[in-house]
C-alpha atoms as a PDB file:
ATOM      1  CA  UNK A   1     -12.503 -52.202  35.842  1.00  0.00           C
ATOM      2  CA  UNK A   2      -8.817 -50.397  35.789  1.00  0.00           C
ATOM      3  CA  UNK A   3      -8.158 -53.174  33.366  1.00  0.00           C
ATOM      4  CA  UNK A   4      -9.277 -51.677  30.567  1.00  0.00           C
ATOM      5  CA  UNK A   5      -7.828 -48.548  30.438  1.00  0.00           C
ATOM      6  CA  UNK A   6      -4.130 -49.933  30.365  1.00  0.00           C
ATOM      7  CA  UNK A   7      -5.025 -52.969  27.785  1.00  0.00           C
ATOM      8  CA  UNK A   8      -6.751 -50.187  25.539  1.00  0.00           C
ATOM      9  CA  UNK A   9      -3.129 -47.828  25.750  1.00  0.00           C
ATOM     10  CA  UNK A  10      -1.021 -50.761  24.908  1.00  0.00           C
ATOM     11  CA  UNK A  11      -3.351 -51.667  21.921  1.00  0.00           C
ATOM     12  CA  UNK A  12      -3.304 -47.762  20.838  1.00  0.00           C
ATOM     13  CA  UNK A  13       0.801 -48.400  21.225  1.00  0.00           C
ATOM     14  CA  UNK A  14       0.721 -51.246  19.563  1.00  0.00           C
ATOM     15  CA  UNK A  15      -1.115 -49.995  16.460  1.00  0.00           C
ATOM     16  CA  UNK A  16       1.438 -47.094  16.078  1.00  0.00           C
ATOM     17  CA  UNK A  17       4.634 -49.407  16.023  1.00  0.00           C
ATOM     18  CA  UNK A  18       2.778 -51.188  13.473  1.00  0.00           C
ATOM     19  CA  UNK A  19       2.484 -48.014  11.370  1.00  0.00           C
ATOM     20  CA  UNK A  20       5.851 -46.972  12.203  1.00  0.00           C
ATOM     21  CA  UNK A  21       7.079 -49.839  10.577  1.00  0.00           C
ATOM     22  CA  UNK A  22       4.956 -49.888   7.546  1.00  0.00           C
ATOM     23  CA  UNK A  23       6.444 -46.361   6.837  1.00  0.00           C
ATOM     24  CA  UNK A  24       9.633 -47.493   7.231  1.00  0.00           C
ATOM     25  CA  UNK A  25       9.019 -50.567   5.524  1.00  0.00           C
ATOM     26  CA  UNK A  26       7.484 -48.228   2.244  1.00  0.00           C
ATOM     27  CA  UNK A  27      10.934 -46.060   2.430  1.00  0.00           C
ATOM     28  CA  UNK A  28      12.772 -48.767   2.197  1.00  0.00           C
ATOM     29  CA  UNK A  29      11.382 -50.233  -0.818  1.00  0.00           C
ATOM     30  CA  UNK A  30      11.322 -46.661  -2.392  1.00  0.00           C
ATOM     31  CA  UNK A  31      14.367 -45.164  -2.169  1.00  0.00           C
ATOM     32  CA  UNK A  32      17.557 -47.500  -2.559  1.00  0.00           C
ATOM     33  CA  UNK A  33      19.769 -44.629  -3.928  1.00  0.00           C
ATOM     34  CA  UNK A  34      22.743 -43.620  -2.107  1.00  0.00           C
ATOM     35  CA  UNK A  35      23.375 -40.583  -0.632  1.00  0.00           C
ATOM     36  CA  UNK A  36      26.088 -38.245   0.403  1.00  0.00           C
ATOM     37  CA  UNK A  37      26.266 -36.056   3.333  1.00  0.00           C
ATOM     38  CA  UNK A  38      25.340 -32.877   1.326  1.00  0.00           C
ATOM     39  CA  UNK A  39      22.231 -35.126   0.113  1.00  0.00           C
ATOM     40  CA  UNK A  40      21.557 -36.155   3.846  1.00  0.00           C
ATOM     41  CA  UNK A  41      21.780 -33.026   5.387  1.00  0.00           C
ATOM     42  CA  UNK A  42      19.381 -31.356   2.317  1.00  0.00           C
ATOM     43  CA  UNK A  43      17.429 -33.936   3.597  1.00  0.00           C
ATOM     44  CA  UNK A  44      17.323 -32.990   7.011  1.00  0.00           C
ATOM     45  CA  UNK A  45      17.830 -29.703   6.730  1.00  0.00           C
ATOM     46  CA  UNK A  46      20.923 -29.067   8.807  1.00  0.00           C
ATOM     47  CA  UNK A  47      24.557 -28.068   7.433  1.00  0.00           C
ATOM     48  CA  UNK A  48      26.870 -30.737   6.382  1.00  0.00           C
ATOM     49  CA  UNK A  49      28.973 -30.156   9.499  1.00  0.00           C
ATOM     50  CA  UNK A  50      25.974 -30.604  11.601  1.00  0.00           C
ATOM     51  CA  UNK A  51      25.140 -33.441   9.929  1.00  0.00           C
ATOM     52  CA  UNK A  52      29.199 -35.002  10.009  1.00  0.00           C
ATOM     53  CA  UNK A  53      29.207 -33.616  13.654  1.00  0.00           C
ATOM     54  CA  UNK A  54      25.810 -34.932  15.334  1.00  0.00           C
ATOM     55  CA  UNK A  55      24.341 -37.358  13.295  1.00  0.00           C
ATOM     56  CA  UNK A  56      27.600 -39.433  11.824  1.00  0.00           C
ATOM     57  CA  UNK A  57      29.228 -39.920  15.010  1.00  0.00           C
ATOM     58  CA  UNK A  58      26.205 -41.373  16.466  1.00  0.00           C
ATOM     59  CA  UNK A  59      26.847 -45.166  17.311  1.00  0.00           C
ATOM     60  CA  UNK A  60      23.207 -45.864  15.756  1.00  0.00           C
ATOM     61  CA  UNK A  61      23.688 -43.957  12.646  1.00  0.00           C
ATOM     62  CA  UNK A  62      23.761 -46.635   9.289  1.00  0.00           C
ATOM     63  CA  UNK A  63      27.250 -48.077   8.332  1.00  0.00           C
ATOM     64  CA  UNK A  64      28.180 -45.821   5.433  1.00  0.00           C
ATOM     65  CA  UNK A  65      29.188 -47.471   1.888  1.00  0.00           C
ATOM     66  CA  UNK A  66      32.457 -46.630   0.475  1.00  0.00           C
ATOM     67  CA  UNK A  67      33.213 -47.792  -3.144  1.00  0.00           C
ATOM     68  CA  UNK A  68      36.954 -47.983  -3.815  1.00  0.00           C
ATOM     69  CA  UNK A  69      39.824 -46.745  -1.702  1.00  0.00           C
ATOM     70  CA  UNK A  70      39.760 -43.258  -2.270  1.00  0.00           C
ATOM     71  CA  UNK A  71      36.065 -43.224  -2.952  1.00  0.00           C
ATOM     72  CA  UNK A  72      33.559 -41.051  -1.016  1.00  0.00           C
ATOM     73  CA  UNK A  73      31.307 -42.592   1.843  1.00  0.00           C
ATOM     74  CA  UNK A  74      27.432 -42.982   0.498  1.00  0.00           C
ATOM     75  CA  UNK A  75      24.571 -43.909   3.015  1.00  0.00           C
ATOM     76  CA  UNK A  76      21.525 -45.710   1.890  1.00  0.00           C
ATOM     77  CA  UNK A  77      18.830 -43.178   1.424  1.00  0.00           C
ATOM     78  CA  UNK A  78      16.375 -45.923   2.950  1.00  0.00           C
ATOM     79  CA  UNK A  79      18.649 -46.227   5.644  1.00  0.00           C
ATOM     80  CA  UNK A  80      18.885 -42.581   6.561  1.00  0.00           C
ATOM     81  CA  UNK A  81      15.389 -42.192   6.539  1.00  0.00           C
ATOM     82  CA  UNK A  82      14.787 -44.858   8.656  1.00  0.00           C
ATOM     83  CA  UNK A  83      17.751 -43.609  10.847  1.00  0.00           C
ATOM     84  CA  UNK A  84      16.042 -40.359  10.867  1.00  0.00           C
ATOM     85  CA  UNK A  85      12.408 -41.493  12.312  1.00  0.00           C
ATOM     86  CA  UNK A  86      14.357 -43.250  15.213  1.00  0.00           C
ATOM     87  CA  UNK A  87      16.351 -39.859  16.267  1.00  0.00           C
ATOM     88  CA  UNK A  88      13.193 -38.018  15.992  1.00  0.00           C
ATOM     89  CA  UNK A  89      11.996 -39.855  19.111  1.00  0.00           C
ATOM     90  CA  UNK A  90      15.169 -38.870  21.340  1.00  0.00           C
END
């Protein structure tokens, strides 16, 4: 009788992983251009020192790309917007 109740909550949570990841599954295939931090914080809608400050120190914000020496850090702009979804949650 209580059974059912719990069983039908975990296959309502279930369902929305499964979305989740289809989402970021579809970003991922969509956007494989690489961004900077004024395109991630544009993107996000914060300042580029929020962005540097909050999200780029996190420990479970994507590995940045850095082409050359000297070169400028780039994120994947699938990444991000994976990275994104996740922090919404916190």
């Amino acid at each position: 009788m209580s059974n059912k109740k719990p069983l039908t909550k975990r296959l309502e949570q279930a369902a929305g992983i499964n979305r989740q990841a289809n989402i970021i599954e579809k970003l991922h295939q969509a956007d494989d251009r690489y961004w900077s931090v004024k395109d991630i914080a544009k993107y996000v809608g914060k300042s580029e020192s929020t962005v540097r400050r909050k999200l780029l120190t996190d420990p479970r914000w994507p590995k940045p790309f850095q082409f050359g020496e000297n070169a400028y850090k780039r994120w994947l702009a699938s990444e991000v917007k994976k990275a994104v979804l996740l922090f919404r949650k916190d």
